[in-house]
Structures are given as structure tokens and as C-alpha cells.
Protein backbone atom coordinates (compact mmCIF):
# COMPACT_ATOMS: atom_id res chain seq x y z
CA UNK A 1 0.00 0.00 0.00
CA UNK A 2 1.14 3.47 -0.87
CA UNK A 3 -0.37 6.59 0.38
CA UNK A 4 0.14 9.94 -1.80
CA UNK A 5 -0.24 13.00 0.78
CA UNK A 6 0.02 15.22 -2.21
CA UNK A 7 -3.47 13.90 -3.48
CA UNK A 8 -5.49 12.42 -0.73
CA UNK A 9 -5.67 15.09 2.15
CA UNK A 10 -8.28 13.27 3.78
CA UNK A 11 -6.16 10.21 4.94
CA UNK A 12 -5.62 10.01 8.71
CA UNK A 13 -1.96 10.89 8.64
CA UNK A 14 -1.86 11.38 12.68
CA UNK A 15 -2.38 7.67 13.10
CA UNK A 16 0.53 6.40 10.25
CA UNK A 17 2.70 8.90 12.51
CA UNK A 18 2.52 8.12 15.61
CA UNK A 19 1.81 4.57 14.45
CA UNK A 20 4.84 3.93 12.74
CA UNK A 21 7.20 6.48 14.18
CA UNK A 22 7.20 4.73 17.89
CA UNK A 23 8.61 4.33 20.47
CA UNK A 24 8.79 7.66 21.06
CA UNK A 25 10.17 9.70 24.29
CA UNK A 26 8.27 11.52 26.61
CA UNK A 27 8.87 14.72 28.24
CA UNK A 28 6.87 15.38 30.69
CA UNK A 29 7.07 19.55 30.66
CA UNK A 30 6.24 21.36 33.41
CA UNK A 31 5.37 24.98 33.90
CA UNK A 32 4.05 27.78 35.73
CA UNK A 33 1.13 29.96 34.20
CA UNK A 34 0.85 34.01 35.28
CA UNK A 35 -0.95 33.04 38.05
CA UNK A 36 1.43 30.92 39.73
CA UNK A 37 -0.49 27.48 38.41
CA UNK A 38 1.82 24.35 38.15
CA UNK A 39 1.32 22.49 35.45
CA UNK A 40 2.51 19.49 34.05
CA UNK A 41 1.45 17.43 30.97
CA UNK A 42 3.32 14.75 28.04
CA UNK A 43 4.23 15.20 24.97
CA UNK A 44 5.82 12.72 22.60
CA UNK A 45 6.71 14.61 19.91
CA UNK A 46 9.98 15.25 21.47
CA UNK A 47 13.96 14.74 20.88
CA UNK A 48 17.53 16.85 21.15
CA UNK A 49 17.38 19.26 18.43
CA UNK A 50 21.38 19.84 19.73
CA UNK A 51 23.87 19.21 22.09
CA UNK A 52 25.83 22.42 21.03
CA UNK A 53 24.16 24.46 22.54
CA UNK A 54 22.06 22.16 24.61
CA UNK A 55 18.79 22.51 22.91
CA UNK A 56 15.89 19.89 23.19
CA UNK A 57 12.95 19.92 20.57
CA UNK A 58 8.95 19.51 22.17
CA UNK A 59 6.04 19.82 19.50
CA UNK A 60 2.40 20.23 20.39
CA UNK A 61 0.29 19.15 17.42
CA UNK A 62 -2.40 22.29 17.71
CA UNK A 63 -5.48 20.89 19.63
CA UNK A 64 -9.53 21.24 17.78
CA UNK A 65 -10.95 23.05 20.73
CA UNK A 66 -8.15 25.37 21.38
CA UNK A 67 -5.50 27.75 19.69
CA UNK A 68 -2.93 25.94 22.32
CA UNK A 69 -2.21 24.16 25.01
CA UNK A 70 -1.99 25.23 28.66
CA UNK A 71 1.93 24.29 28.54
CA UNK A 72 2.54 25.80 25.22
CA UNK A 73 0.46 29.73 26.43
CA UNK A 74 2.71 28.59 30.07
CA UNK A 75 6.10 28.61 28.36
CA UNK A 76 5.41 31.38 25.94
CA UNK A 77 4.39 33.29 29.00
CA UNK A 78 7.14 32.58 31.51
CA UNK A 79 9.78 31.75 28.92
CA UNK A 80 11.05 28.61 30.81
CA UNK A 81 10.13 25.00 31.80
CA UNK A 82 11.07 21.88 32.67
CA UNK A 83 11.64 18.38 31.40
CA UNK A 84 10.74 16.01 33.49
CA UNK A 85 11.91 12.23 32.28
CA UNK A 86 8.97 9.76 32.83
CA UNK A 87 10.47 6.39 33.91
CA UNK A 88 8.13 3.18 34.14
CA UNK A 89 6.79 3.49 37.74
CA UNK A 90 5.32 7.21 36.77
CA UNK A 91 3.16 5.84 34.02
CA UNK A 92 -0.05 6.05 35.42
CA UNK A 93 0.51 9.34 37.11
CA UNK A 94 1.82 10.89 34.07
CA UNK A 95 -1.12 9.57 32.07
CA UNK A 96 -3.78 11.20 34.84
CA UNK A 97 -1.83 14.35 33.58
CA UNK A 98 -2.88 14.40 30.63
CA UNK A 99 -6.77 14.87 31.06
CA UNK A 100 -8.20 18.21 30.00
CA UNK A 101 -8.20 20.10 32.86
CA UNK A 102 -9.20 23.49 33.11
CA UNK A 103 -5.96 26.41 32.98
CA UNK A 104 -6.90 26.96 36.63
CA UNK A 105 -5.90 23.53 37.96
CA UNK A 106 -2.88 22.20 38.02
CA UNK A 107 -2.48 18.63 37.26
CA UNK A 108 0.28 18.43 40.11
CA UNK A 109 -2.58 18.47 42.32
CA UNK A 110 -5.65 16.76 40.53
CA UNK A 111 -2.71 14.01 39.87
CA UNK A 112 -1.25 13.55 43.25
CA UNK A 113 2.03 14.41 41.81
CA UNK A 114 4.84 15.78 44.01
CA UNK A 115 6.50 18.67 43.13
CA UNK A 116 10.20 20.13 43.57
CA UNK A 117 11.62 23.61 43.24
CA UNK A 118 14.09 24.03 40.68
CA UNK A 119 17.73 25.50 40.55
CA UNK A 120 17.72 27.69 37.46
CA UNK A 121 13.85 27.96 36.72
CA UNK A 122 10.78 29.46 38.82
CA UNK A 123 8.66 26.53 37.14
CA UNK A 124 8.70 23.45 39.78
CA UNK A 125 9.64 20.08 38.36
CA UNK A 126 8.35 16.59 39.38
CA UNK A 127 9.96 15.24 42.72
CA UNK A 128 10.35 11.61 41.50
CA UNK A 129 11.96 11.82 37.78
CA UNK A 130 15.35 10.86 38.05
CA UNK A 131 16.33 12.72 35.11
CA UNK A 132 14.94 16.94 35.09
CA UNK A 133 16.05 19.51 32.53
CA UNK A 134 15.74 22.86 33.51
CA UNK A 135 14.86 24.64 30.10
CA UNK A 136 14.97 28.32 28.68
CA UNK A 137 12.52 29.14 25.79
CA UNK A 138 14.54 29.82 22.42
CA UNK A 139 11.94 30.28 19.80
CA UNK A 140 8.51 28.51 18.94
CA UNK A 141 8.47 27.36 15.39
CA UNK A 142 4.66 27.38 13.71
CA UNK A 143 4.01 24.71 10.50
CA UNK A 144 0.17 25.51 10.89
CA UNK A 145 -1.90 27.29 13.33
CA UNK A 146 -4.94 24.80 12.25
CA UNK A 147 -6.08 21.94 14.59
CA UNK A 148 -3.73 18.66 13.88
CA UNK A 149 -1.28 21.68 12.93
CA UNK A 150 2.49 21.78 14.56
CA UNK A 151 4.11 24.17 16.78
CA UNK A 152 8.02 22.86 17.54
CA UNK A 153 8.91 24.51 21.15
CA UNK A 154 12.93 24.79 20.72
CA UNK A 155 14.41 24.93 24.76
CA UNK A 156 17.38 25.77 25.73
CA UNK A 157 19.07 23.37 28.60
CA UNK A 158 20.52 25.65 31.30
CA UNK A 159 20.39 22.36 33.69
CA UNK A 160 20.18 19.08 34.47
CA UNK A 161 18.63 17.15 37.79
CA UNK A 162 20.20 13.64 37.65
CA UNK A 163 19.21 10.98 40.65
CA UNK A 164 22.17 10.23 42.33
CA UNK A 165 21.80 6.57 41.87
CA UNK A 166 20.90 6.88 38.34
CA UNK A 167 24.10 8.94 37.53
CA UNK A 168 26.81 6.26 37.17
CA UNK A 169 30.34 6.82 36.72
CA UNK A 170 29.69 9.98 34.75
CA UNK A 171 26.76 8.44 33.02
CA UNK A 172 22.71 8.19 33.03
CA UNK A 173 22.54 4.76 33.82
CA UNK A 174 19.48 3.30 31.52
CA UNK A 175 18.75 0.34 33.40
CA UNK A 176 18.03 2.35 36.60
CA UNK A 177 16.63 5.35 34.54
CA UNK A 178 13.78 2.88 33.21
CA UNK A 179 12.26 5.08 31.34
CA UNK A 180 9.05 4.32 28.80
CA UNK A 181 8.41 5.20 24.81
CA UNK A 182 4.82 5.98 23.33
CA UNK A 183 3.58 4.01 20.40
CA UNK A 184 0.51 4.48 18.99
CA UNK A 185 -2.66 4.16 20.18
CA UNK A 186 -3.08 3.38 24.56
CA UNK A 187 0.69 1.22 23.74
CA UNK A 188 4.12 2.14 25.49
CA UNK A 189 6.81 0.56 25.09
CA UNK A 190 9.39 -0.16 27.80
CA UNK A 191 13.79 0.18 27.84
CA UNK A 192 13.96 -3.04 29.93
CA UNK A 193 14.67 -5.01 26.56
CA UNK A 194 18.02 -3.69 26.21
CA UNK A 195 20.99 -5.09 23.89
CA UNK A 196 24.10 -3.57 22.42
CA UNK A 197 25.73 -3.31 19.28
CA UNK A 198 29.03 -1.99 18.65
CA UNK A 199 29.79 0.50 16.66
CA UNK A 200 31.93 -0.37 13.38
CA UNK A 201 35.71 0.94 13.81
């Protein structure tokens, strides 16, 4: 089967991406909004855009009810945010974040997730992620302001929260990291099927 984009505009192109383009990473961003509301929500549309500078890549695909997102109006507020890692053990919590709740409440609380203050940002992060990146706004980059449309949030990384036990002789240890990949559909995928292949010399 082949399916032409440039012809058929009524195919249902969110589910052959995150479909096929899986697992994907999670950050788990965190903000504050004007009013001093926490908020904290995933998003798997996400990756390092570069490691010089430090700059990590978070998309919202544009919801139909809304221009944007609570985290997107947060961060283009405030200017900063954080990434919060979700490992395995966080999985339900982080998906209770992701309900539509109103701007006013902040899924911290309607979650029953703990916060912690941050070093470099006023926007708290979550207490139990063993890996945080305190982030910087850079620029927002708009494909399409249309529902299903993109808006790529480019962050700069002014620091990094790693559990002590999950830092490793200079390292983010992945086994103790644990962290879990969307796939399409209600499906995550887990890191605890790991092996390792050598790169050629």
C-alpha cells in the first residue's frame, strides 16, 4: 500500500505517525502559568534538536478546541520550563496528567504528583523523575496554526537534575533510569529489553 499525501488530504496521517514512528520519548514539561499554576502534561513529539548548545525539541500538534495548550500559552508566557523524564513506575501518574483540565488547575494536584523547586527555573519540576532539565525558551516554530497543525517549542538546557543513583560513573545509567516510549494508540513501550551493538571501527 502506498499513500500519496500530495493527493489524498483526507487520509488520517496522525495515526501512520505516531503509528509507525514509535517508540517515542516523553517529556513530561512542566510549567508555571501568570498566576502561579503548576502544570505538568506529556508530549511525545519530542527529541535533542542539539547538544551544542544544549537545545531539546517539544512539539504540540495544535489541539480542535483550542488555539494551544496550557503548557505551550505557560512557556510562551514565563519563557522557561522543565523536562521532566517519565520512567516506568510514573506511568499512570503521568497519564492522569494528561486529562483536560481546566488552565486553573494544576495537574500536580488533581494528579497527586509531588513537586520540587528548581535551581535555574521558577517553574517546579516533578519530585520523582530521576532525570529533570531545567529549560529556557529559544523560539517557537509554527508549520500551521490549524487543529492537527504543529508548533516545535525549541528549549534551551541551562540544567540538568540527575538521581544520584541513576548517575553512574559519569553516566545516566538506563537500566536504573527505566524510562518508557509511546507508540501508537493506549501502547508504550518499555527500555527493559536492552541489547548492544558496537559501533563499526
Amino acid at each position: 500500500m502506498f499513500l500519496d499525501l500530495t493527493k489524498n488530504k483526507d487520509l488520517n496521517v496522525y495515526s501512520y505517525l505516531v503509528g509507525g514512528i514509535s517508540p517515542r520519548p516523553i517529556a513530561w514539561v512542566s510549567t508555571l502559568n501568570e498566576d502561579g499554576v503548576a502544570n505538568v502534561a506529556p508530549y511525545s513529539f519530542f527529541t535533542v534538536a542539539s547538544c551544542n548548545p544544549p537545545v531539546l525539541s517539544v512539539t504540540q500538534v495544535n489541539p480542535r478546541d483550542k488555539a494551544i495548550k496550557d503548557t505551550l500559552a505557560n512557556v510562551l508566557a514565563t519563557k522557561e520550563c522543565v523536562v521532566n523524564i517519565v520512567s516506568h513506575s510514573q506511568v499512570e501518574k503521568m497519564n492522569q496528567s494528561c486529562a483536560n483540565y481546566a488552565s486553573d488547575v494544576s495537574e500536580f494536584d488533581a494528579a497527586n504528583i509531588t513537586k520540587v523547586a528548581s535551581e535555574m527555573v521558577a517553574a517546579p519540576g516533578v519530585a520523582d523523575s530521576k532525570v529533570r532539565y531545567e529549560c529556557k525558551l529559544r523560539e517557537v516554530i509554527t508549520f500551521s496554526n490549524a487543529p492537527g497543525g504543529g508548533q516545535m517549542i525549541l528549549l534551551d538546557i541551562v540544567g540538568i537534575c540527575v538521581e544520584d543513583e541513576t548517575f553512574v560513573d559519569g553516566y545516566i545509567d538506563p537500566t536504573n533510569l527505566d524510562s518508557v516510549g509511546r507508540m501508537g494508540g493506549d501502547y508504550y513501550a518499555t527500555t527493559r529489553d536492552k541489547f548492544a551493538v558496537k559501533r563499526p571501527s
